[in-house]
Protein backbone atom coordinates (compact mmCIF):
# COMPACT_ATOMS: atom_id res chain seq x y z
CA UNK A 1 -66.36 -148.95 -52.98
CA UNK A 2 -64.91 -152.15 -51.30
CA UNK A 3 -65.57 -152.14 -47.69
CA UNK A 4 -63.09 -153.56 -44.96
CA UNK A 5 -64.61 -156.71 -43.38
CA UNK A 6 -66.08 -156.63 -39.90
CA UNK A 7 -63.82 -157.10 -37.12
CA UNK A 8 -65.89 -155.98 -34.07
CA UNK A 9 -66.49 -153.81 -30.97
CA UNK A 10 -64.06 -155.47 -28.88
CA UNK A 11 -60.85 -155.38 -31.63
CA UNK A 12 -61.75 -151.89 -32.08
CA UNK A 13 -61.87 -150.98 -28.34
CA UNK A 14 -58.56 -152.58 -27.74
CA UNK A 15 -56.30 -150.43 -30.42
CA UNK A 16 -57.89 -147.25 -29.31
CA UNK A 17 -56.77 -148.56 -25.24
CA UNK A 18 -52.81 -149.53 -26.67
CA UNK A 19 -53.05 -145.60 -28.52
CA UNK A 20 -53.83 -143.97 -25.25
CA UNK A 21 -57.99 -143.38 -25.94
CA UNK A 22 -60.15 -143.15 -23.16
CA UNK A 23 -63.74 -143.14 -23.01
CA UNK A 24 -64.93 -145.15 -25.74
CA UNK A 25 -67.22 -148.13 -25.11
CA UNK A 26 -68.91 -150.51 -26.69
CA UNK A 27 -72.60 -150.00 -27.53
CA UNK A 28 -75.29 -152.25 -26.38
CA UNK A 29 -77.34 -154.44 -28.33
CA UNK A 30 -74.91 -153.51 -31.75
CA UNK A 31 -72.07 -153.85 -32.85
CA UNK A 32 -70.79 -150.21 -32.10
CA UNK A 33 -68.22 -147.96 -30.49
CA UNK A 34 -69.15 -145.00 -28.84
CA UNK A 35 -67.67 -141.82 -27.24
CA UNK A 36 -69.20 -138.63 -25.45
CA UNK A 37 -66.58 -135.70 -26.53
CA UNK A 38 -66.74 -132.41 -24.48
CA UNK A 39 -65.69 -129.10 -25.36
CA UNK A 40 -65.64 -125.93 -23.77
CA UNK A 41 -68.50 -124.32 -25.75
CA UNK A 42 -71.16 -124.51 -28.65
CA UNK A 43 -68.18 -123.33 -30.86
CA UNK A 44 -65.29 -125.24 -30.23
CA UNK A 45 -67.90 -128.26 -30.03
CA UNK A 46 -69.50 -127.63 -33.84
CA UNK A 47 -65.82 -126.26 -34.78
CA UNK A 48 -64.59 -129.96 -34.11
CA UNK A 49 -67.99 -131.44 -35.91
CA UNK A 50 -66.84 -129.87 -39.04
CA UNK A 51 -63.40 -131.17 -38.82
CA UNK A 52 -64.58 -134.51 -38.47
CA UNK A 53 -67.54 -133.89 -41.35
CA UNK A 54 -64.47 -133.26 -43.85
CA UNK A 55 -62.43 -136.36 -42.43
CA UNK A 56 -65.72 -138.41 -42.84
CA UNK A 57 -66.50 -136.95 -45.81
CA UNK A 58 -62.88 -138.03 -47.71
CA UNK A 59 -63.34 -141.45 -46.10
CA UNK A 60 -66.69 -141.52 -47.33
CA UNK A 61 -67.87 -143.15 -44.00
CA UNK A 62 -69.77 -140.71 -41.61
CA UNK A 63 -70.40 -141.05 -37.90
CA UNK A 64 -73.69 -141.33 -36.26
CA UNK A 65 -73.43 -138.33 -33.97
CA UNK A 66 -75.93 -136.02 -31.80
CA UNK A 67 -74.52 -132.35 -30.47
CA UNK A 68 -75.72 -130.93 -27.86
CA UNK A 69 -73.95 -127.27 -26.83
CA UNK A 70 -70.69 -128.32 -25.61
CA UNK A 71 -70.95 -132.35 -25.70
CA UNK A 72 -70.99 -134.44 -29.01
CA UNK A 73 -71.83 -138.41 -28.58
CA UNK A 74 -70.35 -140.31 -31.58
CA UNK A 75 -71.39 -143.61 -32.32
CA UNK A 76 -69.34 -145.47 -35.10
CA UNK A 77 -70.50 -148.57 -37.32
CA UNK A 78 -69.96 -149.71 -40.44
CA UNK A 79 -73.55 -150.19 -41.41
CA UNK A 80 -73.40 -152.60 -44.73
CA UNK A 81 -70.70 -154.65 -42.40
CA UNK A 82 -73.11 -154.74 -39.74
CA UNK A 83 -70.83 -154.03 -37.51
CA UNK A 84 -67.20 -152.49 -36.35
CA UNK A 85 -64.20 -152.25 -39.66
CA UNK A 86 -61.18 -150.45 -39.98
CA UNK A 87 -62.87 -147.94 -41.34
CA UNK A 88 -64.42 -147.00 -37.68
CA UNK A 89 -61.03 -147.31 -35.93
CA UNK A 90 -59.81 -145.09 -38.60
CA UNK A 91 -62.41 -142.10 -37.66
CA UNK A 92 -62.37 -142.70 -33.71
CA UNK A 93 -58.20 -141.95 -34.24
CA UNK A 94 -59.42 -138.81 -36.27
CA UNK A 95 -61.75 -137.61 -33.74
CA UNK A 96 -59.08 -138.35 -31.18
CA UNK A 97 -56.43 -136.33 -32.86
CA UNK A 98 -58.60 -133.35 -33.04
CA UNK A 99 -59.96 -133.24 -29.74
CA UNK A 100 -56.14 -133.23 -28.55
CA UNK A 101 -56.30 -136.77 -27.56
CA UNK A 102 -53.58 -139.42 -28.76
């Protein structure tokens, strides 16, 4: 499969700011995005992990991600771009949708 070329951190951050996101940031020492997501328990927390595993899985790009009862930290990269695509913009405005964001 064709990836999208690299476009970076910074692009990235700026189209989740215009779409209303908050919280993401830039990772340090990669080229990265990254978001802590909090829920209101283990359930709706792992609930939302599987949502995303299906999104991720039909986009065939997964996240880098780490769950901890109600708190998920996402970190999203396009590892054979070495760096931030499309196709990381793409999943941050998944996860947004289904944590109720914009």
């Amino acid at each position: 499969m064709s990836r999208p070329p690299r476009m970076g951190a910074a692009w990235a951050l700026e189209r989740l700011a215009a779409d209303g996101a908050q919280g993401w940031r830039a990772v340090e020492g990669r080229d990265a995005i990254e978001k802590t997501f909090r829920f209101g328990n283990f359930v709706a927390a792992f609930g939302w992990m599987a949502q995303i595993a299906l999104v991720a899985e039909r986009m065939d790009h997964h996240p880098e991600w780490f769950n901890v009862y109600d708190r998920v930290e996402a970190t999203l990269s396009t590892h054979d771009a070495e760096g931030v695509t499309e196709l990381d913009l793409d999943l941050a405005r998944a996860m947004e949708r289904a944590a109720g964001g914009p």
